[in-house]
C-alpha atoms as a PDB file:
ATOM      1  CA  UNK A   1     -11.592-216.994 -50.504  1.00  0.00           C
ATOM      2  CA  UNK A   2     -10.846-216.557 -46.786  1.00  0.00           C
ATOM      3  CA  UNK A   3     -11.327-212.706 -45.424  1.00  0.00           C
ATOM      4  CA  UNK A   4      -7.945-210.942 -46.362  1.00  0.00           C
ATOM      5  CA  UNK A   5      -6.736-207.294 -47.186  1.00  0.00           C
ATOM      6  CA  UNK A   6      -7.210-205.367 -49.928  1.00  0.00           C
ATOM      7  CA  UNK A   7      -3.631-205.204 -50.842  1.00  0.00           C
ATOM      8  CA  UNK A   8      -3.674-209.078 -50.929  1.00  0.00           C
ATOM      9  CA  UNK A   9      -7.103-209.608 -52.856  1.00  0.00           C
ATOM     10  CA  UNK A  10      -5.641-207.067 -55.244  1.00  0.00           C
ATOM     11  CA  UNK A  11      -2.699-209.547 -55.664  1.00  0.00           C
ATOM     12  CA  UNK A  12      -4.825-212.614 -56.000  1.00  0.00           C
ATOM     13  CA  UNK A  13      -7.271-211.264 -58.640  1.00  0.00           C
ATOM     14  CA  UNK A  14      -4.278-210.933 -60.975  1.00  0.00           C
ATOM     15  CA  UNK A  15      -4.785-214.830 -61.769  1.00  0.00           C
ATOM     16  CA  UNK A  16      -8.407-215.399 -61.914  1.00  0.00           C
ATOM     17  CA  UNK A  17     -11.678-214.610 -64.299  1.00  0.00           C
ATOM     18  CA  UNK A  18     -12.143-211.447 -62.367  1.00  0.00           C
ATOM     19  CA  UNK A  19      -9.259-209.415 -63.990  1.00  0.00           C
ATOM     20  CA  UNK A  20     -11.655-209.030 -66.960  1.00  0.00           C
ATOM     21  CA  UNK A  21     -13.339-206.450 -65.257  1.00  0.00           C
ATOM     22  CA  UNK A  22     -12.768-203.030 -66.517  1.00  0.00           C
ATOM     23  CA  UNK A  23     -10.108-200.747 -64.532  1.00  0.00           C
ATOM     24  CA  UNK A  24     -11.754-198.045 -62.493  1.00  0.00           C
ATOM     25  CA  UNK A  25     -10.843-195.647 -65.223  1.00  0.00           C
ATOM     26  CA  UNK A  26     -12.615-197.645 -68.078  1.00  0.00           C
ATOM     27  CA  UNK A  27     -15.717-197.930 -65.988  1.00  0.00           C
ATOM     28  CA  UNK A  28     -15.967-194.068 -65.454  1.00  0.00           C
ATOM     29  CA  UNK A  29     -16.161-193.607 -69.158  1.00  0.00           C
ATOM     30  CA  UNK A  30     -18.629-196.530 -70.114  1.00  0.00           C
ATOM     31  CA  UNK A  31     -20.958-195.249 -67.370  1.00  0.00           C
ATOM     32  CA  UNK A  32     -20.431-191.273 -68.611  1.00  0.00           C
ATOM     33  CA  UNK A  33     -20.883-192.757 -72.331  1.00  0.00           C
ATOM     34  CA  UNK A  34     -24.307-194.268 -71.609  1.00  0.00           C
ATOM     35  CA  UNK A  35     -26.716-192.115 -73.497  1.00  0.00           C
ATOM     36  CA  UNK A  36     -29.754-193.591 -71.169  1.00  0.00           C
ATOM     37  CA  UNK A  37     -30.731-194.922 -67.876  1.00  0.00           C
ATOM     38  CA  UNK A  38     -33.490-197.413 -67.700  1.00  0.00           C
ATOM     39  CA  UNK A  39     -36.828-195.487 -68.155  1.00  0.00           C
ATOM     40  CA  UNK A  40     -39.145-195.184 -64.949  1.00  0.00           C
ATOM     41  CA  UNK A  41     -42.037-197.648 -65.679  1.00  0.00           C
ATOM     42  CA  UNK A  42     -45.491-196.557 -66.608  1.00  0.00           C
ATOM     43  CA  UNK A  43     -47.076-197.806 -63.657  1.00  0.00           C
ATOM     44  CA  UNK A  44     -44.934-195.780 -61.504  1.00  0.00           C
ATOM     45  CA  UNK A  45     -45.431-192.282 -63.583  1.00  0.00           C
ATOM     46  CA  UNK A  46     -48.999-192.966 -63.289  1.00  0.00           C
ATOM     47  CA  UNK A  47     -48.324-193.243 -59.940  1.00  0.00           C
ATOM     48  CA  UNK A  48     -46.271-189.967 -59.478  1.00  0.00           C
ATOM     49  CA  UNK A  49     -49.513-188.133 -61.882  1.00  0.00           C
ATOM     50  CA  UNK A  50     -51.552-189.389 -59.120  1.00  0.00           C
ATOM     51  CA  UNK A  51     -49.603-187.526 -55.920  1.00  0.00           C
ATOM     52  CA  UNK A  52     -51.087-184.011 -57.942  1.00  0.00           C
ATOM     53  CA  UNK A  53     -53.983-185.633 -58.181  1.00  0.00           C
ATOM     54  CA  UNK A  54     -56.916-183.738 -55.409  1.00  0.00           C
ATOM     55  CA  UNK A  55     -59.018-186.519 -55.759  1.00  0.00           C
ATOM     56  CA  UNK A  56     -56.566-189.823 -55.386  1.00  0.00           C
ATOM     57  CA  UNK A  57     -58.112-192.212 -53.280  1.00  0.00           C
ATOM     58  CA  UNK A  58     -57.864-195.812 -52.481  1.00  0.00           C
ATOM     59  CA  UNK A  59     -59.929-197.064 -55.652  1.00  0.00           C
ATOM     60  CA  UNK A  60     -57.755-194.843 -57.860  1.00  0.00           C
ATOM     61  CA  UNK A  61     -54.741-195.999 -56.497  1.00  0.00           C
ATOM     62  CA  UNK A  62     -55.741-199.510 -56.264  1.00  0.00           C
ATOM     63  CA  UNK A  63     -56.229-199.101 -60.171  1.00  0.00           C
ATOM     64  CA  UNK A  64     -52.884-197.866 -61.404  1.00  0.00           C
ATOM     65  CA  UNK A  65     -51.265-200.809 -59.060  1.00  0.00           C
ATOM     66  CA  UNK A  66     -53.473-203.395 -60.399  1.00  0.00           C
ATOM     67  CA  UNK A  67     -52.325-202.179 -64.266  1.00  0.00           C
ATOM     68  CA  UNK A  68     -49.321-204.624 -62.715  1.00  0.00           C
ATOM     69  CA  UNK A  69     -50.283-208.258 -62.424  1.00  0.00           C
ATOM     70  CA  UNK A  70     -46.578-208.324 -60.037  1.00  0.00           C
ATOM     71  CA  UNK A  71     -46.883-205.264 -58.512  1.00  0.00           C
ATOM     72  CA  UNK A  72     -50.344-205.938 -57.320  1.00  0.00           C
ATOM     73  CA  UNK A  73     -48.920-209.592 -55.664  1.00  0.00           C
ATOM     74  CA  UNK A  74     -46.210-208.116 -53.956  1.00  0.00           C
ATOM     75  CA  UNK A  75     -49.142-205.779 -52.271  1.00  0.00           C
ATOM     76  CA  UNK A  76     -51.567-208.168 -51.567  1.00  0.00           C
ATOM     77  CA  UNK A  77     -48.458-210.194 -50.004  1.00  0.00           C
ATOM     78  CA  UNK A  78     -46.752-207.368 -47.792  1.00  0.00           C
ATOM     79  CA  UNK A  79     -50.493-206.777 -46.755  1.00  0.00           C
ATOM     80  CA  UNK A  80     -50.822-210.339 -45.303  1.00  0.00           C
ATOM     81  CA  UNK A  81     -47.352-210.303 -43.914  1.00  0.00           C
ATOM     82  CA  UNK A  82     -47.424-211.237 -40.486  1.00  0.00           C
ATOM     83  CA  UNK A  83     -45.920-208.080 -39.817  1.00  0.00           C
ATOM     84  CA  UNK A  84     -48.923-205.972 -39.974  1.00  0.00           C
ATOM     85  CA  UNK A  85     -50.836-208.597 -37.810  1.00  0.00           C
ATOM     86  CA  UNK A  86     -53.980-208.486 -40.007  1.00  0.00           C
ATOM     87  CA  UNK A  87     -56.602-211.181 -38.718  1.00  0.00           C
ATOM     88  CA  UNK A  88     -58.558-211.198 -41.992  1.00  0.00           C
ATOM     89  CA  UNK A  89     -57.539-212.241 -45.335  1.00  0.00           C
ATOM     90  CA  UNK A  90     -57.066-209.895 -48.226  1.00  0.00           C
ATOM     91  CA  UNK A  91     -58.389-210.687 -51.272  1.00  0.00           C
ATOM     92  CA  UNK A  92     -57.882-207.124 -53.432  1.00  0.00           C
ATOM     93  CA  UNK A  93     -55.732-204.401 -53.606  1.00  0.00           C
ATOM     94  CA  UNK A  94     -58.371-201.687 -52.628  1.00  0.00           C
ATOM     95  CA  UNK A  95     -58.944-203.751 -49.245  1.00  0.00           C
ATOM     96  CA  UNK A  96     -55.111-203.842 -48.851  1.00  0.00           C
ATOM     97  CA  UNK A  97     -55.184-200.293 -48.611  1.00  0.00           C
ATOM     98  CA  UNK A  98     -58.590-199.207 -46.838  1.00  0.00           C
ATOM     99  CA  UNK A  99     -58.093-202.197 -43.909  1.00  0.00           C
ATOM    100  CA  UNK A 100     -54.196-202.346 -43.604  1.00  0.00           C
ATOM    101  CA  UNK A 101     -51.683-200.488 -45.080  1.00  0.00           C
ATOM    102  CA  UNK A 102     -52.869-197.106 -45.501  1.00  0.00           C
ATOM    103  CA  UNK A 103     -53.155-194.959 -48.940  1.00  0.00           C
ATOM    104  CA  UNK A 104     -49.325-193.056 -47.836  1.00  0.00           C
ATOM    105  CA  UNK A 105     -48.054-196.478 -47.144  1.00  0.00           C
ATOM    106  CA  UNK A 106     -49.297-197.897 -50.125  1.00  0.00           C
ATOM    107  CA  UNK A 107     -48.700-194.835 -52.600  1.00  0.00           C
ATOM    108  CA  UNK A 108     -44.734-195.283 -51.506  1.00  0.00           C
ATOM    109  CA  UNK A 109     -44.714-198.940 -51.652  1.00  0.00           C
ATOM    110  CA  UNK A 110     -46.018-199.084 -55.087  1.00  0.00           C
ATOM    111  CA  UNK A 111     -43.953-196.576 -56.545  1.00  0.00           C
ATOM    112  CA  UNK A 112     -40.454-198.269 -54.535  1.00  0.00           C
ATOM    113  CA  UNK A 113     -41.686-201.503 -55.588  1.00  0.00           C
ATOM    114  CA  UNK A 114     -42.308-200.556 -59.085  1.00  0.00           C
ATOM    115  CA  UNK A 115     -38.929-199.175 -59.979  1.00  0.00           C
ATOM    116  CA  UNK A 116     -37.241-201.778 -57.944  1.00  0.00           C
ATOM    117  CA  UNK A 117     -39.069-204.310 -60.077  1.00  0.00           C
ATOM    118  CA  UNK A 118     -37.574-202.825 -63.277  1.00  0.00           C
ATOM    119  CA  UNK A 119     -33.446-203.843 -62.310  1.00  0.00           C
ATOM    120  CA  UNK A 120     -32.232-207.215 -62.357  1.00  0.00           C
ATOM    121  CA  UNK A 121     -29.767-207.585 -60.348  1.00  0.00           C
ATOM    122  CA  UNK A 122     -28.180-210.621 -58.266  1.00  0.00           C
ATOM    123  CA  UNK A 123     -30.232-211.757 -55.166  1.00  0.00           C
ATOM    124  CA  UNK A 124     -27.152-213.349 -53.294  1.00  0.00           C
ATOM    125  CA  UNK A 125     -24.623-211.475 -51.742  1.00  0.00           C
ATOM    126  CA  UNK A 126     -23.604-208.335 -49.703  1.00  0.00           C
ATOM    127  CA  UNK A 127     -24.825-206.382 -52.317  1.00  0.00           C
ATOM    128  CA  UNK A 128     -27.491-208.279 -53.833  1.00  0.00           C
ATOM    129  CA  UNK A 129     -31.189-207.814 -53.701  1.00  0.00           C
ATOM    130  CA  UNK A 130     -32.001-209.989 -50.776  1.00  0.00           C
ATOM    131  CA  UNK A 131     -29.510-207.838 -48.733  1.00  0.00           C
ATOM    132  CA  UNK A 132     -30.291-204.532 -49.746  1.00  0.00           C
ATOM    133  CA  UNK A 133     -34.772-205.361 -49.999  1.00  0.00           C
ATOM    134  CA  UNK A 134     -33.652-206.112 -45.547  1.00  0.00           C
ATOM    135  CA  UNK A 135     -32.401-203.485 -45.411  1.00  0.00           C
ATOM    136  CA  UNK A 136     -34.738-201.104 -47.242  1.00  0.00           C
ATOM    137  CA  UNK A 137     -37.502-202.033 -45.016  1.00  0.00           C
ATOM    138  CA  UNK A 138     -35.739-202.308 -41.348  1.00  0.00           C
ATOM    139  CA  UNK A 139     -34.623-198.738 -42.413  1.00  0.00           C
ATOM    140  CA  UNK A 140     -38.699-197.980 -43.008  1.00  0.00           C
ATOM    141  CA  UNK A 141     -39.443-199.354 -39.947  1.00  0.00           C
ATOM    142  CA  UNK A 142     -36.330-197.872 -37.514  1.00  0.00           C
ATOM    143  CA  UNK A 143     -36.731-194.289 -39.441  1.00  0.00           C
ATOM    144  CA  UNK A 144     -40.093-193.847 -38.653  1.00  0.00           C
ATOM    145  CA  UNK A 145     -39.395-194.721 -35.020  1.00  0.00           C
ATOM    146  CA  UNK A 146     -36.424-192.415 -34.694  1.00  0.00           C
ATOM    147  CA  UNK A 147     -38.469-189.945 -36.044  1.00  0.00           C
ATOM    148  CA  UNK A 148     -41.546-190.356 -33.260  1.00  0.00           C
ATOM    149  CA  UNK A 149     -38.975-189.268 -30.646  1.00  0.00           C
ATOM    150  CA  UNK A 150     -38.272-186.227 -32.706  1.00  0.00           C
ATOM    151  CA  UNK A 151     -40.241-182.739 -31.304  1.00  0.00           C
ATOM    152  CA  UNK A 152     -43.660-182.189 -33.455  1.00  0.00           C
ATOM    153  CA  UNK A 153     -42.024-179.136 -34.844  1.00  0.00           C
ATOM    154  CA  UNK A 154     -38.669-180.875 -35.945  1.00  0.00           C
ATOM    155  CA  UNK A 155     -40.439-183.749 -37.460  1.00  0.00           C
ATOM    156  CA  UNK A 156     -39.869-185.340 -40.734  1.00  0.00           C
ATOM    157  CA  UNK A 157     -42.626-185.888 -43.803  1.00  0.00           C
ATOM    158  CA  UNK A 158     -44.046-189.471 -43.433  1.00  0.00           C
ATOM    159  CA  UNK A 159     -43.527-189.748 -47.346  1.00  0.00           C
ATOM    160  CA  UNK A 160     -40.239-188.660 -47.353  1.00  0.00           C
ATOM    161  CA  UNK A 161     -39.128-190.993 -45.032  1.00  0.00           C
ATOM    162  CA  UNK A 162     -40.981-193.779 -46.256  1.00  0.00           C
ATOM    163  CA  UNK A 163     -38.803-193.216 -49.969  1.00  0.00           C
ATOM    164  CA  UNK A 164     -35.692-192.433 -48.546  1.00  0.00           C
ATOM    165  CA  UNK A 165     -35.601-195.840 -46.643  1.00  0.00           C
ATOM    166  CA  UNK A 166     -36.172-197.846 -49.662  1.00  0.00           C
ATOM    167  CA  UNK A 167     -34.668-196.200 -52.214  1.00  0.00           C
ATOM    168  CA  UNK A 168     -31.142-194.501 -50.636  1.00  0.00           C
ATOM    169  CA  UNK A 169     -29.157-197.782 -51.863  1.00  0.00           C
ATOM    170  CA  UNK A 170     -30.589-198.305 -55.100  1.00  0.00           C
ATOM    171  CA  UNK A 171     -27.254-196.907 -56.583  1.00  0.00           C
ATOM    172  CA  UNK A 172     -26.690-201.430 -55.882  1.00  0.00           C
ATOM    173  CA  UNK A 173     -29.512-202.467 -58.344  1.00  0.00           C
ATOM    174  CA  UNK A 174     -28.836-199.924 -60.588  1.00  0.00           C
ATOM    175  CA  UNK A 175     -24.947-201.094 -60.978  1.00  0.00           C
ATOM    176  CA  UNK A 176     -25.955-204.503 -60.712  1.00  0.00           C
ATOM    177  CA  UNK A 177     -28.289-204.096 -63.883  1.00  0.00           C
ATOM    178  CA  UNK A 178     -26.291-202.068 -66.252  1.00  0.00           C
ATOM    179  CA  UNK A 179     -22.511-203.416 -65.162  1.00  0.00           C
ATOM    180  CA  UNK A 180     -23.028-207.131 -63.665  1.00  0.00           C
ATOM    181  CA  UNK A 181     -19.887-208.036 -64.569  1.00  0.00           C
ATOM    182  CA  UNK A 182     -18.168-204.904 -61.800  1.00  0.00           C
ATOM    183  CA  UNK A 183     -21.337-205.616 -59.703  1.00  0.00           C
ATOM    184  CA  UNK A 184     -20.674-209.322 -59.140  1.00  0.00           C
ATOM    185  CA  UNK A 185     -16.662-208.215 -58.748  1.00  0.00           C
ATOM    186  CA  UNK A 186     -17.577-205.596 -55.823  1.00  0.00           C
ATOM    187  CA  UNK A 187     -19.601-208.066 -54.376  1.00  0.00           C
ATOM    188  CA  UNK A 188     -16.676-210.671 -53.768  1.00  0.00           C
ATOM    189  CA  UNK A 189     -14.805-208.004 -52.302  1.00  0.00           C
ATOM    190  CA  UNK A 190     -16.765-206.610 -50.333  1.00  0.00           C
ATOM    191  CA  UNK A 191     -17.828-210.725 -49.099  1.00  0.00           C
ATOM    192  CA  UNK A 192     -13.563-210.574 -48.552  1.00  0.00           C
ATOM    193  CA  UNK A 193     -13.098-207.600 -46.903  1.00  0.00           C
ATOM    194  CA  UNK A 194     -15.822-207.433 -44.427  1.00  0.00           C
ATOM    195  CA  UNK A 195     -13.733-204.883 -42.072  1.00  0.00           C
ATOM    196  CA  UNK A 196     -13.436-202.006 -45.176  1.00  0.00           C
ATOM    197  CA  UNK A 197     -16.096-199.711 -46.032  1.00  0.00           C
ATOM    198  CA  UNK A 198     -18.002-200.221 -48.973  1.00  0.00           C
ATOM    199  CA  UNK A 199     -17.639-196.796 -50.056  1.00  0.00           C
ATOM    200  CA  UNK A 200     -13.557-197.125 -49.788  1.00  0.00           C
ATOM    201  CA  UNK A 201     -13.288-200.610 -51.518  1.00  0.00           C
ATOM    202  CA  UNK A 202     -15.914-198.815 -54.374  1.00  0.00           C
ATOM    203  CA  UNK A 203     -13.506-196.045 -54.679  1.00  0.00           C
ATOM    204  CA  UNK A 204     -10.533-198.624 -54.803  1.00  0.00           C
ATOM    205  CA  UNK A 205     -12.623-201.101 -57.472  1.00  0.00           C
ATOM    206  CA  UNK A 206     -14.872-198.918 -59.814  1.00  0.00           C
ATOM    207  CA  UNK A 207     -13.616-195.460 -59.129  1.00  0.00           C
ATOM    208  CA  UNK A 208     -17.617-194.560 -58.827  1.00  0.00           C
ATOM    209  CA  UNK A 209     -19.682-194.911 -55.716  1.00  0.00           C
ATOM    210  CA  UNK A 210     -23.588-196.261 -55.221  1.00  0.00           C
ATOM    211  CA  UNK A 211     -24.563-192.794 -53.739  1.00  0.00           C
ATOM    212  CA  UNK A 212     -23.191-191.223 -57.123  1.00  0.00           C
ATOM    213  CA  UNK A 213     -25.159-194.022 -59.327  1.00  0.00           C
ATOM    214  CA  UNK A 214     -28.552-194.093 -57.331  1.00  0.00           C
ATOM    215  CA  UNK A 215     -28.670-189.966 -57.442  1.00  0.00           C
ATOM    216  CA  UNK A 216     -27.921-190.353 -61.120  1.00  0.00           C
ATOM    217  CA  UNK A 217     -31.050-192.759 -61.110  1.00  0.00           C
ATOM    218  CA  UNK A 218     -33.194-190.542 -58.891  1.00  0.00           C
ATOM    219  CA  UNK A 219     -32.138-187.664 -60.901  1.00  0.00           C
ATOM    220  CA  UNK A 220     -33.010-189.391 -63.989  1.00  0.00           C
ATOM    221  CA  UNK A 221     -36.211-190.049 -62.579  1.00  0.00           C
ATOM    222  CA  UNK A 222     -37.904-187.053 -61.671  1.00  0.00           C
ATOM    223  CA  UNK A 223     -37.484-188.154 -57.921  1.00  0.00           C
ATOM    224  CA  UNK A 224     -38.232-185.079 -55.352  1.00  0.00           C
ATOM    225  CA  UNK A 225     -34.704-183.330 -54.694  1.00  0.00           C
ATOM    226  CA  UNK A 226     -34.855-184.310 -50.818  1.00  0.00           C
ATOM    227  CA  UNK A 227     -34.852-188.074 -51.863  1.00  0.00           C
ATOM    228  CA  UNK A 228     -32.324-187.043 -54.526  1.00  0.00           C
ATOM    229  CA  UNK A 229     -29.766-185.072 -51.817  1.00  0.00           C
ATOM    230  CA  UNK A 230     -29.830-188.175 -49.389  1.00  0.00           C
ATOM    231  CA  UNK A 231     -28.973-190.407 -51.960  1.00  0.00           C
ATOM    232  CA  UNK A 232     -26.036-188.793 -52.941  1.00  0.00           C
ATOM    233  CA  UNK A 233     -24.891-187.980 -49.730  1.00  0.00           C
ATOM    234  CA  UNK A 234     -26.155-190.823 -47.153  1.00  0.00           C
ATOM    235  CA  UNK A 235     -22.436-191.696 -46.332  1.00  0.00           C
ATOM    236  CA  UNK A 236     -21.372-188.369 -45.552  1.00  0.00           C
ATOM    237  CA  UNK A 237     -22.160-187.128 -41.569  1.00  0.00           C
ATOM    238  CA  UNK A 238     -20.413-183.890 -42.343  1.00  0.00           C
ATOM    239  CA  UNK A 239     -22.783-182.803 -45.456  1.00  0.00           C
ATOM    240  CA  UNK A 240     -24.464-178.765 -44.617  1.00  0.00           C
ATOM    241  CA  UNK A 241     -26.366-178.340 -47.822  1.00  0.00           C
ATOM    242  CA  UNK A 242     -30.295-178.706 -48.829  1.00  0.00           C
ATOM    243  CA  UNK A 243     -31.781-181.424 -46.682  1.00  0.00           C
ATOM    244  CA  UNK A 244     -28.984-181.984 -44.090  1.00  0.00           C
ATOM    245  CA  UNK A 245     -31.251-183.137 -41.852  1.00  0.00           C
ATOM    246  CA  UNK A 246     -33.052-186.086 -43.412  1.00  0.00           C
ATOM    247  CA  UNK A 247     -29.685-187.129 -44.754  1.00  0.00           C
ATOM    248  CA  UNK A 248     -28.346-187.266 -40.873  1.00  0.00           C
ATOM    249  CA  UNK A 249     -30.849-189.071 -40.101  1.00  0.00           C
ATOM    250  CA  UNK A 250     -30.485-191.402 -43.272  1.00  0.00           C
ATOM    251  CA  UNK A 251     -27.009-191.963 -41.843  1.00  0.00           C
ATOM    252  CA  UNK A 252     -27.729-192.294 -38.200  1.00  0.00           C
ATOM    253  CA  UNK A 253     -30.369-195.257 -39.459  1.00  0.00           C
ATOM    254  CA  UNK A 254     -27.712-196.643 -41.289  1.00  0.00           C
ATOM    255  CA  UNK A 255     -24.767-196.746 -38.460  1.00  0.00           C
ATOM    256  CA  UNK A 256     -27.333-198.371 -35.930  1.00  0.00           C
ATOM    257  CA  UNK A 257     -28.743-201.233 -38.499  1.00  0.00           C
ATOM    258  CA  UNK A 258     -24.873-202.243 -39.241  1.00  0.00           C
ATOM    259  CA  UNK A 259     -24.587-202.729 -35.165  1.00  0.00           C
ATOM    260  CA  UNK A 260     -27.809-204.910 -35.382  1.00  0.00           C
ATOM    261  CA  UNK A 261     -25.729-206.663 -38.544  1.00  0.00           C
ATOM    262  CA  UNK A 262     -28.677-205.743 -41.084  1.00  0.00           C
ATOM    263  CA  UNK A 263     -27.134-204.623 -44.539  1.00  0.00           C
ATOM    264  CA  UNK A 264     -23.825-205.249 -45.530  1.00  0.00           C
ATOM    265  CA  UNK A 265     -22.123-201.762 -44.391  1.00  0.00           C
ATOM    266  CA  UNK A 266     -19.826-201.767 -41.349  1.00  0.00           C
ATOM    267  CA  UNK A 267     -20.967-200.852 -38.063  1.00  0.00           C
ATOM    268  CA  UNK A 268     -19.176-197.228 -37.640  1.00  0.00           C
ATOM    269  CA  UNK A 269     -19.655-194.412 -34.551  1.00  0.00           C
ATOM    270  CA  UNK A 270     -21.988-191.408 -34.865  1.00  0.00           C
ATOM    271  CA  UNK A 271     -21.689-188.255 -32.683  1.00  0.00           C
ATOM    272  CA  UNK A 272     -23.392-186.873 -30.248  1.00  0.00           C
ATOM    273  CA  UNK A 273     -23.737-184.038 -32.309  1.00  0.00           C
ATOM    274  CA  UNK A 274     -26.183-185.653 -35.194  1.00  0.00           C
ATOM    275  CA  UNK A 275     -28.618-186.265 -31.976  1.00  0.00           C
ATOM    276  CA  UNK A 276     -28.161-182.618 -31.335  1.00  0.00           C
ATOM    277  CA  UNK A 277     -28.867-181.272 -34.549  1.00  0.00           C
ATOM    278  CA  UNK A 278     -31.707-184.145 -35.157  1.00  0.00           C
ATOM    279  CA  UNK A 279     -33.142-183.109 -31.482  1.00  0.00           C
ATOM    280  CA  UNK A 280     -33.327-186.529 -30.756  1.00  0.00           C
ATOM    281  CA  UNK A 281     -32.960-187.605 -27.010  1.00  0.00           C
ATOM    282  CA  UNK A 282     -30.298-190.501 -26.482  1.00  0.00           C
ATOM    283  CA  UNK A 283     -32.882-192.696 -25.020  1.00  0.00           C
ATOM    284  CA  UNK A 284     -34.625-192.558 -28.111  1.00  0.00           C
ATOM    285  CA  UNK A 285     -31.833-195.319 -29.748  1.00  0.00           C
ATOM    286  CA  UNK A 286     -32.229-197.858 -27.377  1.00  0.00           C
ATOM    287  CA  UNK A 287     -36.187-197.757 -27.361  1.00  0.00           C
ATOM    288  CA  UNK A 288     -36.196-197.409 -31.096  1.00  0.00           C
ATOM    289  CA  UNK A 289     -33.545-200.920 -31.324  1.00  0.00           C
ATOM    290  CA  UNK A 290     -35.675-202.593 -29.434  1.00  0.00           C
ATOM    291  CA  UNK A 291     -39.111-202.900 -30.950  1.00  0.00           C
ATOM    292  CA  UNK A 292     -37.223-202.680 -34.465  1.00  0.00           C
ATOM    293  CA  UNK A 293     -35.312-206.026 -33.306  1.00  0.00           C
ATOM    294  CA  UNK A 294     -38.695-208.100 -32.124  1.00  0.00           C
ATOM    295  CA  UNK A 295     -39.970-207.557 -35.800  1.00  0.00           C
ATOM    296  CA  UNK A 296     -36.774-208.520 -37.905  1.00  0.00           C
ATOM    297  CA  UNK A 297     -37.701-212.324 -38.245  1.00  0.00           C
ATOM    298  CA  UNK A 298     -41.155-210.984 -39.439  1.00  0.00           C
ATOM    299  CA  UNK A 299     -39.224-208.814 -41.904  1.00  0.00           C
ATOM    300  CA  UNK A 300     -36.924-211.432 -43.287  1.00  0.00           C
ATOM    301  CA  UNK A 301     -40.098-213.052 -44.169  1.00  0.00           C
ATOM    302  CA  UNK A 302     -41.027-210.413 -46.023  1.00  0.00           C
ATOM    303  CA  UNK A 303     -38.251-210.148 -48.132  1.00  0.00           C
ATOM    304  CA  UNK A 304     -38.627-213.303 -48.838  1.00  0.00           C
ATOM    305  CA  UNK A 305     -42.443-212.747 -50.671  1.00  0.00           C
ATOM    306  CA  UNK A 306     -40.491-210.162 -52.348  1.00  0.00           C
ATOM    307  CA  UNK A 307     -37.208-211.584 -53.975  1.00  0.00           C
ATOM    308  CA  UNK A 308     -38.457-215.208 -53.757  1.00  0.00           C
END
């Protein structure tokens, strides 16, 4: 179907195999009625167990990944992505850590990579996985970057950012699990309405947003509270409660990958004022764009090794 309004795709769905999907209405109470989310996988609680752990290391780390015959490829892969420029080739999981990826890298990588793996959702789309995995990881690179520019004392958590950037969307997988039927609707119309927020044609289609379903998720999960806050309120410039901060910055990310065309939201205008209350200098955005956009062929790549 050609791009057209909402009014009009409204109309035209009257006639064809999508008007089985519930009403907004009846999709509030099946998601309110379900008594349980998808549990967090073992791997990744053993993972969590391990951030109190004084001792956690490489080799203990390496161990809990490797307890995941698919977690431990998608490792050993992202280590010998071009994108990290490693000469040598990596043969284990301990070595990906120890010679290129780092034990923080690796310890948030796992445990994004483990939950991630648990959903099934839809690769194709604006929505699907291959989307929303480019996403996730221009947002870990161009967050990090913002966040260099940022005064010492102003500075975010390495961590925090690292799990914020993959995980603030994963109200899509989770919907795209548990409803595929209203998951594979709100991906045609947001494919037919490519000038209307996805929030806005959410509202309009399944009367529940991603940032509401991911937080649920997080929630669910035991996830810290900052990643938690950001997921619930990413889309929201104008939110003053725990964690502001982080979630401007969430959004920020998020306005300047639509102008670059990465994800499927719309490119929208930020104020000066999130710069302000960031302390981030305005030449920090066009220095930041431009190493993000010399690695983005190197990151589709990566995807790639990661939704196949």
């Amino acid at each position: 179907m050609p791009p057209s309004t909402l009014l009009n795709w409204s109309f035209k769905t009257l006639h064809s195999p999508m008007n089985s999907v519930k009403s907004p209405y009846d999709l509030l109470k099946d998601i309110s009625a379900l008594q349980a989310l998808p549990a967090l996988p073992g791997v990744a609680m053993r993972i969590i167990q391990l951030a109190a752990d004084p001792t956690a290391d490489a080799e203990k780390l390496a161990a809990v990944i490797e307890l995941d015959p698919l977690l431990t490829a998608q490792i050993l892969r992202w280590a010998s992505s071009s994108l990290y420029g490693y000469p040598g080739k990596i043969v284990c999981t301990r070595e990906a850590i120890s010679r290129v990826l780092g034990f923080d890298l690796v310890f948030n990588l796992a445990l994004s990579l483990s939950t991630m793996n648990l959903l099934k959702t839809p690769k194709d789309g604006p929505i699907g996985t291959r989307v929303f995995w480019v996403h996730a990881m221009a947002s870990s690179l161009l967050m990090p970057l913002l966040n260099s520019h940022i005064p010492l004392e102003h500075r975010f958590e390495d961590n925090e950012l690292f799990l914020v950037a993959l995980l603030h969307n994963i109200g899509y997988p989770l919907l795209g699990d548990q409803f595929p039927r209203e998951f594979s609707c709100l991906n045609y119309l947001i494919a037919a309405n490519p000038t209307l927020s996805n929030v806005a044609l959410e509202r309009f289609a399944l009367g529940v947003t991603h940032e509401t379903l991911g937080a649920w998720l997080m929630t669910a999960w035991y996830m810290p509270k900052p990643i938690v806050d950001v997921v619930y309120h990413h889309h929201n410039p104008n939110y003053r409660g725990d964690n502001y901060r982080l979630n401007l910055l969430t959004y920020l990310n998020d306005c300047l990958l639509a102008v670059l065309g990465i994800g499927s939201g719309k490119p929208q205008a930020y104020s000066e004022d999130i710069l302000t209350a960031l302390h981030l200098p305005v030449t920090a955005i066009e220095q930041s764009l431009d190493k993000i956009g010399d690695k983005f062929i190197k990151l589709v790549d990566q995807v790639n090794s990661i939704v196949g």
